[in-house]
N, C-alpha and C. Protein backbone atom coordinates (compact mmCIF):
# COMPACT_ATOMS: atom_id res chain seq x y z
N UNK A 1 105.33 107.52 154.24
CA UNK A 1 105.09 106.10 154.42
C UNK A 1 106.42 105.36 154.38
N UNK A 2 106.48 104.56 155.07
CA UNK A 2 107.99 103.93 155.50
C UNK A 2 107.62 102.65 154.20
N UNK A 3 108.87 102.29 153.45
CA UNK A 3 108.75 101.17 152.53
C UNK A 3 108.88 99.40 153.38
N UNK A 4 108.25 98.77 152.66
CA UNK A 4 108.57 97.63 152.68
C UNK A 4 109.40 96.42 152.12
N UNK A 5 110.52 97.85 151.37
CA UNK A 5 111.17 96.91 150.18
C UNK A 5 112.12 95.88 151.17
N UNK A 6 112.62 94.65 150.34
CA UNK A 6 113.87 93.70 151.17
C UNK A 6 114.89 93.54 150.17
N UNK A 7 116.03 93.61 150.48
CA UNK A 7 116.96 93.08 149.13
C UNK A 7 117.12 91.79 149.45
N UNK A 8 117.76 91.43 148.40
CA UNK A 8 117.53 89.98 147.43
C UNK A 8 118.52 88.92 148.46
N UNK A 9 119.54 89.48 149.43
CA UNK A 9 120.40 88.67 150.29
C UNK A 9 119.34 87.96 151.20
N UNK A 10 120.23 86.85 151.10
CA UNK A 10 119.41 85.70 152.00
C UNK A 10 118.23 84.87 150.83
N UNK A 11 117.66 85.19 149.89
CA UNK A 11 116.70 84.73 149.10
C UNK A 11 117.40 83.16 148.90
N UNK A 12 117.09 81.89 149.43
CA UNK A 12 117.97 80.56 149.07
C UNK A 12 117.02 79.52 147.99
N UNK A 13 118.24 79.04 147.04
CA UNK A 13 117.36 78.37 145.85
C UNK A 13 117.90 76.92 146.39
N UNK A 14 116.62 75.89 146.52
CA UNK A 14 117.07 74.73 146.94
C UNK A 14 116.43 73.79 145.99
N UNK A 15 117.83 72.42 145.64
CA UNK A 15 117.11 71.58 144.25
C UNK A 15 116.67 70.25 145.08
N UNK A 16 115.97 69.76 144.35
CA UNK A 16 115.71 68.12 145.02
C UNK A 16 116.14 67.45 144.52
N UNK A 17 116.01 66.42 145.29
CA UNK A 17 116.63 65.01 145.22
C UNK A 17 116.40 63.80 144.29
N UNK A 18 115.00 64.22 144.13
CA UNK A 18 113.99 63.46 143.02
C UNK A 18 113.76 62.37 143.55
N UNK A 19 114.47 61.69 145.24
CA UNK A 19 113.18 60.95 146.01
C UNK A 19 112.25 60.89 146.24
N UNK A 20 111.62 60.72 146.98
CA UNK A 20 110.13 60.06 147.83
C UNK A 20 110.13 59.83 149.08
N UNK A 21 109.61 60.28 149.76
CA UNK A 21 109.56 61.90 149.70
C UNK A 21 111.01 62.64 149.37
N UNK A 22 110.88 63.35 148.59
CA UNK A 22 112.11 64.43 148.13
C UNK A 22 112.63 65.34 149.03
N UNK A 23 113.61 65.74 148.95
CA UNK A 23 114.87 66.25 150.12
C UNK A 23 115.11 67.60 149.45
N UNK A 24 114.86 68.76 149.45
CA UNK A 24 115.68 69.72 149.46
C UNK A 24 117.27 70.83 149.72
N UNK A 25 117.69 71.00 149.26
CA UNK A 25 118.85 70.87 149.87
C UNK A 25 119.63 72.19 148.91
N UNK A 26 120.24 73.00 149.47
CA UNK A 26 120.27 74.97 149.06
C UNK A 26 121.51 74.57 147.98
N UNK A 27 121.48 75.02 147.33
CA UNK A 27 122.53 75.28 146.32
C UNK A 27 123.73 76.32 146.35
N UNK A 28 124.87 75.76 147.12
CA UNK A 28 125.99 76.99 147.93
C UNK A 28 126.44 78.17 146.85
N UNK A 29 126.46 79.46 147.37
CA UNK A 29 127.29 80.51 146.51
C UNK A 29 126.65 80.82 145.30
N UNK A 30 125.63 80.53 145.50
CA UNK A 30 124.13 81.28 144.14
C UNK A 30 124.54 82.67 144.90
N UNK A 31 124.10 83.61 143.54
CA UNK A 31 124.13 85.26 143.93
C UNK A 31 123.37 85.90 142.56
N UNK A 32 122.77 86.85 142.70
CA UNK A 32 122.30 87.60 141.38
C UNK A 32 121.09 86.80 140.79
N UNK A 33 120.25 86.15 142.08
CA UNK A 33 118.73 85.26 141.28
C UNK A 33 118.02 86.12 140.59
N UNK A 34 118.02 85.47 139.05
CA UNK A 34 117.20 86.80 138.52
C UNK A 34 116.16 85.16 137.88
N UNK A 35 114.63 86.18 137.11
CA UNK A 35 113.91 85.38 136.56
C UNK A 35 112.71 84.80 137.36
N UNK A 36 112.03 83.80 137.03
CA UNK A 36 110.58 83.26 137.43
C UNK A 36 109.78 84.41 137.37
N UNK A 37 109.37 84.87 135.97
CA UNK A 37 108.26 85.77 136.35
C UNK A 37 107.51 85.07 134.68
N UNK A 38 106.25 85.84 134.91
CA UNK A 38 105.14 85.71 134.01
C UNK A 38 104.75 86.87 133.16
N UNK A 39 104.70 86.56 132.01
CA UNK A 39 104.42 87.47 130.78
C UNK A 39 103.30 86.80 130.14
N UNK A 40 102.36 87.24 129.42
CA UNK A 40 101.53 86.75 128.40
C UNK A 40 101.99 87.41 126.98
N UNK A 41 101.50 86.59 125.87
CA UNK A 41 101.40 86.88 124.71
C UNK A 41 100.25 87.44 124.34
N UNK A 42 100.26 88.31 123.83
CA UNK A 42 99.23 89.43 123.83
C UNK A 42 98.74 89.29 122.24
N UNK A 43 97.08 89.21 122.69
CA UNK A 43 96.41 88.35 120.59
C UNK A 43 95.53 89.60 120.54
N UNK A 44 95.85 90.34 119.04
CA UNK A 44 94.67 91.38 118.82
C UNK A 44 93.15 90.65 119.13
N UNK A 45 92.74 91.76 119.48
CA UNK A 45 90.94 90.98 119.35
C UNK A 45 90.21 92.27 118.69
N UNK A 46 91.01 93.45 117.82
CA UNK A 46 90.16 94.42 117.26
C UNK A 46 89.16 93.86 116.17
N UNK A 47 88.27 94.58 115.87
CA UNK A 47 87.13 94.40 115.62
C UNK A 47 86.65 95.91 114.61
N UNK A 48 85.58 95.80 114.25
CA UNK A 48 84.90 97.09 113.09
C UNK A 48 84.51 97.97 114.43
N UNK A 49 83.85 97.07 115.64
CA UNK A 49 83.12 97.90 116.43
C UNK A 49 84.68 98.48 117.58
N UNK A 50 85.55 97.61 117.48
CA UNK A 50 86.68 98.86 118.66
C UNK A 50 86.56 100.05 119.10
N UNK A 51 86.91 99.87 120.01
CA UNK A 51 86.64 101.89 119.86
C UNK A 51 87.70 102.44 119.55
N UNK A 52 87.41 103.77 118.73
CA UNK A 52 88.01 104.47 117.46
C UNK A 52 89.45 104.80 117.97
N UNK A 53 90.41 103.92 117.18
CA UNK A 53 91.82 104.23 116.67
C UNK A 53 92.55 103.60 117.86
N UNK A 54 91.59 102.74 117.93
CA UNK A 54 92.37 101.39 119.41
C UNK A 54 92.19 100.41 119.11
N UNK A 55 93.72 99.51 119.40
CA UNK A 55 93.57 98.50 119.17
C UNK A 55 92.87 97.79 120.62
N UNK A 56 92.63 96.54 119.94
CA UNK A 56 91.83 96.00 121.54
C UNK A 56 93.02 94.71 121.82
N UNK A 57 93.25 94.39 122.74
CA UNK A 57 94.06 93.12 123.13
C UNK A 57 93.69 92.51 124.51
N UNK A 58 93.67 90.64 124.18
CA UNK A 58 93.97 89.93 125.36
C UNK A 58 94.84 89.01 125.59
N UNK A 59 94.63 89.00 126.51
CA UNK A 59 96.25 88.23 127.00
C UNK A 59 96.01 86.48 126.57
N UNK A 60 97.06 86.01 125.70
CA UNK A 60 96.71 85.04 125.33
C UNK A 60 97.58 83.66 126.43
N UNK A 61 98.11 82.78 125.71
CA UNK A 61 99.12 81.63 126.90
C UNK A 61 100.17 82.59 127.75
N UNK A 62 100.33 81.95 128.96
CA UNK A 62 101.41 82.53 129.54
C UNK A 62 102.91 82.03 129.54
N UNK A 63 103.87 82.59 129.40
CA UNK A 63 105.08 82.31 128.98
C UNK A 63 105.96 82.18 130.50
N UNK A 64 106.67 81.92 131.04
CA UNK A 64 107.85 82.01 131.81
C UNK A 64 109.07 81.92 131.48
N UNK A 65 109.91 83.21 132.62
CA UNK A 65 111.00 83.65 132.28
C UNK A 65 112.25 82.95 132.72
N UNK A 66 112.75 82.20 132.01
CA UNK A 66 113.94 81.52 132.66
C UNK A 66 114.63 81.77 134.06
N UNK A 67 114.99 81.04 134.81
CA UNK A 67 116.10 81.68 136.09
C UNK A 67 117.34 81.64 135.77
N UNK A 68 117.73 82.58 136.21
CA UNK A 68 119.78 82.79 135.81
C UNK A 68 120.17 83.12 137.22
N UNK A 69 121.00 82.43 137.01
CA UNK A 69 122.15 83.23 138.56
C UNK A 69 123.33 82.62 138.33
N UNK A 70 124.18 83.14 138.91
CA UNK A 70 125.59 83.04 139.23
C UNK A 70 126.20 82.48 140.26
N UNK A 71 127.37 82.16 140.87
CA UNK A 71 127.65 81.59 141.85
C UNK A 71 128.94 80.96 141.46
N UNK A 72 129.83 81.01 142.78
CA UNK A 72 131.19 81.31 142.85
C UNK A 72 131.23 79.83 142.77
N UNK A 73 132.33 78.94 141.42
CA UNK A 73 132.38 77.50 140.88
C UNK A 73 133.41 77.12 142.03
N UNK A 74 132.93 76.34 142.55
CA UNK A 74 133.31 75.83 143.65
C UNK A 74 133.76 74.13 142.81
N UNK A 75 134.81 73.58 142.53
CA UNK A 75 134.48 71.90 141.84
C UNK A 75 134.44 70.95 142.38
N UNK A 76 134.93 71.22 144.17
CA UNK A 76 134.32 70.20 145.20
C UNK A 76 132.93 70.24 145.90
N UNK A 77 132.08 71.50 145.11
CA UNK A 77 131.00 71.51 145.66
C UNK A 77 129.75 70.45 145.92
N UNK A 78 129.19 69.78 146.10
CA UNK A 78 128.52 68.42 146.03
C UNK A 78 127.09 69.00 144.79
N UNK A 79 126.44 70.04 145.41
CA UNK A 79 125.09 70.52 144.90
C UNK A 79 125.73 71.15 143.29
N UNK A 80 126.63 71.44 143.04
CA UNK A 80 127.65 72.63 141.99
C UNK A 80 127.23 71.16 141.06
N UNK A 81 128.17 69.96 141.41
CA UNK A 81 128.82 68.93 140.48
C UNK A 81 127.21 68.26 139.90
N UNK A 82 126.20 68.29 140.85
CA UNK A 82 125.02 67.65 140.96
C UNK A 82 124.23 68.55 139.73
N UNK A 83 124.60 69.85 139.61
CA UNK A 83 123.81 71.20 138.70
C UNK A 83 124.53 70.36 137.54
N UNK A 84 125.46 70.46 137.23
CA UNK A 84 126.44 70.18 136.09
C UNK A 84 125.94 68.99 135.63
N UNK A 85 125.76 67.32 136.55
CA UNK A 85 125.14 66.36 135.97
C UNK A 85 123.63 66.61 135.57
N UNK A 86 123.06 67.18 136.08
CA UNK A 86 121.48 67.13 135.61
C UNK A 86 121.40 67.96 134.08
N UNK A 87 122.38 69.10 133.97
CA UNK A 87 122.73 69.30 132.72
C UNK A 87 123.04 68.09 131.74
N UNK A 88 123.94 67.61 131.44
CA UNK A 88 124.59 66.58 130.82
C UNK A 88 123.69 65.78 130.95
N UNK A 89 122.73 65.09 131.80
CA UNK A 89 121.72 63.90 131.41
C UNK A 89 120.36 64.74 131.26
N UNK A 90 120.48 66.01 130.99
CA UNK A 90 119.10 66.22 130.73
C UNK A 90 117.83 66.09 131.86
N UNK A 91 118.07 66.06 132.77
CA UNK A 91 117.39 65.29 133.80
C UNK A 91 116.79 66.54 134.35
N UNK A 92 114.81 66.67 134.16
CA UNK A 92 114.37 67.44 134.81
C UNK A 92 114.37 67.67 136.49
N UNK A 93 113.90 68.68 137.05
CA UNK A 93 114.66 68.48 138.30
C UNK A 93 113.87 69.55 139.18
N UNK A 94 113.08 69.37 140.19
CA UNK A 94 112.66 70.37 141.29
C UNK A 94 113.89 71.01 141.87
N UNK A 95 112.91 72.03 141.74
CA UNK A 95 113.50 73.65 142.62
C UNK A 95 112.49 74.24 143.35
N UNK A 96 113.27 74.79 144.37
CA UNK A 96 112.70 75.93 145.42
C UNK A 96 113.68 77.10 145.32
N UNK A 97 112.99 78.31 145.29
CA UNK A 97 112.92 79.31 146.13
C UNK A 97 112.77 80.17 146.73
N UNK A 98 113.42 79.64 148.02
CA UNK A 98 112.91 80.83 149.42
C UNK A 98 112.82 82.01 149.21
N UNK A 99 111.63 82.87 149.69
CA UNK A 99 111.96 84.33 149.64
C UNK A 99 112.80 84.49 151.37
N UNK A 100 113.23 86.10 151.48
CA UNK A 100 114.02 85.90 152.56
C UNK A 100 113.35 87.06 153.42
N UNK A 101 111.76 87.23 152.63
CA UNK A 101 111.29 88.17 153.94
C UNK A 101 109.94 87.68 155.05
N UNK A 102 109.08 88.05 155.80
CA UNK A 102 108.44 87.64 156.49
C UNK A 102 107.32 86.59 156.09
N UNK A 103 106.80 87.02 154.81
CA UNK A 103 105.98 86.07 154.24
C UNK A 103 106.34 84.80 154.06
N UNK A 104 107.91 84.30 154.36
CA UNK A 104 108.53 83.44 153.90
C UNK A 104 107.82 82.51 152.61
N UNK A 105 107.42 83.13 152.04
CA UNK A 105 106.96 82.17 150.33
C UNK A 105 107.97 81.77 149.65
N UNK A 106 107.73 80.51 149.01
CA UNK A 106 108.08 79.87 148.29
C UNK A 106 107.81 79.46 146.86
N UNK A 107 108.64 79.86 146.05
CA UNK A 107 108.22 79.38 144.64
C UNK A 107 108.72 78.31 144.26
N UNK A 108 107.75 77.16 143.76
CA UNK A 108 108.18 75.73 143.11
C UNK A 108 107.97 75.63 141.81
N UNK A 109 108.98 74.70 141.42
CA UNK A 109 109.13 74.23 139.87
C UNK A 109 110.03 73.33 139.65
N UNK A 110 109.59 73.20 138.45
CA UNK A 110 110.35 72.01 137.73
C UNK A 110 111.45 72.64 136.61
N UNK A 111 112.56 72.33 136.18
CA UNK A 111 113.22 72.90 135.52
C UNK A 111 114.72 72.02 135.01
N UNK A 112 115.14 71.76 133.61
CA UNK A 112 116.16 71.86 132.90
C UNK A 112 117.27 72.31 133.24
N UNK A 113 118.23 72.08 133.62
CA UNK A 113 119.77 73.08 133.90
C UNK A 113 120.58 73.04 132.34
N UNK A 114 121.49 74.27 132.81
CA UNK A 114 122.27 74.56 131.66
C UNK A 114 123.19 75.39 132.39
N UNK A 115 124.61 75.03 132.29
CA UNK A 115 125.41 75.59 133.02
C UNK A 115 126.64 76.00 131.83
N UNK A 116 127.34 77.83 132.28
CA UNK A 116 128.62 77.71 131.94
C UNK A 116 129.80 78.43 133.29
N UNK A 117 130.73 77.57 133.05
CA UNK A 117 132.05 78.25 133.87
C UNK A 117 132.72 79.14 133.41
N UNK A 118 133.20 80.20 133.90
CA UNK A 118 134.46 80.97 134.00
C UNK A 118 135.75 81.13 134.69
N UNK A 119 136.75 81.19 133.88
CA UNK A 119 137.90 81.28 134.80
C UNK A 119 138.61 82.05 134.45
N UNK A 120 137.97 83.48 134.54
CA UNK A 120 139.11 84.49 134.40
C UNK A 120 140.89 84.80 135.27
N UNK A 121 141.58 85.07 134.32
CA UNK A 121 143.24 84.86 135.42
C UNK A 121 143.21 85.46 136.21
N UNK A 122 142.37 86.89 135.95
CA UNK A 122 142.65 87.34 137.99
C UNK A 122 141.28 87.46 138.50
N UNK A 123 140.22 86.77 138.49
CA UNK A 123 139.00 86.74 139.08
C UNK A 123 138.93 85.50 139.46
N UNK A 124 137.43 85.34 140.03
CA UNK A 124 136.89 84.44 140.67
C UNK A 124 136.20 83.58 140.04
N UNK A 125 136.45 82.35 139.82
CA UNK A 125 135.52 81.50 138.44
C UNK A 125 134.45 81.29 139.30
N UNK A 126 133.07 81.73 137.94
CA UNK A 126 132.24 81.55 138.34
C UNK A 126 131.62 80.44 137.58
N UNK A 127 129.77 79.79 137.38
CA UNK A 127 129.78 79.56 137.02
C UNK A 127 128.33 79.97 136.85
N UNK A 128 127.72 80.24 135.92
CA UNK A 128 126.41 80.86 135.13
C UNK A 128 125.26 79.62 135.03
N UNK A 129 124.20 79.52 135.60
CA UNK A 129 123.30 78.49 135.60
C UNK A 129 122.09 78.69 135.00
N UNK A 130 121.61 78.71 133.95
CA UNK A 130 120.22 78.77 133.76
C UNK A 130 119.25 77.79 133.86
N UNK A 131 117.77 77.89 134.53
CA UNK A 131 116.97 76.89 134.79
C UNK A 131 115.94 77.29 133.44
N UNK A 132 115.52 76.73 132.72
CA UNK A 132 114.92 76.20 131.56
C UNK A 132 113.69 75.61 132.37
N UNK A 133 112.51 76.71 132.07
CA UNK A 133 111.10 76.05 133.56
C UNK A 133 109.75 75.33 132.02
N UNK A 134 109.82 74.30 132.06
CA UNK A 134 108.83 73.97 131.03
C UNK A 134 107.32 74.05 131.29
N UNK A 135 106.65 74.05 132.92
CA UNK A 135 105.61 73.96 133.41
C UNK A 135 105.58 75.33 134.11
N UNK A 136 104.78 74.73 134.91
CA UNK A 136 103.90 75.91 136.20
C UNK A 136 104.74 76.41 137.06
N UNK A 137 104.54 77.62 137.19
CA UNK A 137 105.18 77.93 138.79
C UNK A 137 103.97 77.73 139.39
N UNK A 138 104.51 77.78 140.92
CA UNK A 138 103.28 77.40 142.25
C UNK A 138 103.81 78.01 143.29
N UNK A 139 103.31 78.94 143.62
CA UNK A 139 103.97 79.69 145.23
C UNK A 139 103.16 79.26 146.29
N UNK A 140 103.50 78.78 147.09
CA UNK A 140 102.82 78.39 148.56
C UNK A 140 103.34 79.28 149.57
């Protein structure tokens, strides 16, 4: 059977504008999107009647996994300087992102920034972004 896997190039994360109607717009030199997934917290539900020498469990609230990525710190970047202010004012903030294969889906949310830079002397400063998702994801 031939796979259907895709790698992760091309996948684009785009933030909004927080107009009306809101503007999307890709966030340059993101690389390494990791995160948006779903876990539950898992609540015993054993009991006298369980069956023998098992525990029983259900899945209780669902949790989400922060987004992290990386991306080459650009300080004339417009979308870079825009990540950095929504940090500093706290300012929740829509996100997209694109997948980069045929289904073209999209995952939306709302999310917190938190950014750090690097400037190693013989590398490439980067700068480390985490999105902090307080609500729902929604894939369309």
């Amino acid at each position: 059977m031939t796979t259907n896997a895709k790698i992760g190039w091309n996948t684009i994360l785009y933030r909004g504008n927080g107009a009306s109607p809101e503007v999307f717009t890709s966030v340059g030199e993101a690389k390494d999107i990791d995160g948006a997934s779903v876990t539950h917290a898992w609540l015993d539900a054993t009991h006298n009647e369980s069956p023998e020498g098992y525990v029983e469990e259900i899945p209780g609230l669902k949790n989400k996994k922060q987004v992290t990525f990386r991306m080459n710190y650009c300080s004339t970047d417009t979308q870079q300087q825009e990540l950095i202010n929504d940090a500093e004012n706290q300012t929740l903030r829509n996100f997209q992102l694109k997948e980069n294969d045929t289904a073209g889906r999209t995952l939306s949310f709302a999310a917190y920034v938190e950014y750090d830079i690097t400037r190693p002397t013989t590398g490439i400063r980067e700068m480390s972004i985490t999105l902090n998702i307080p609500g729902a994801l929604t894939w369309s």
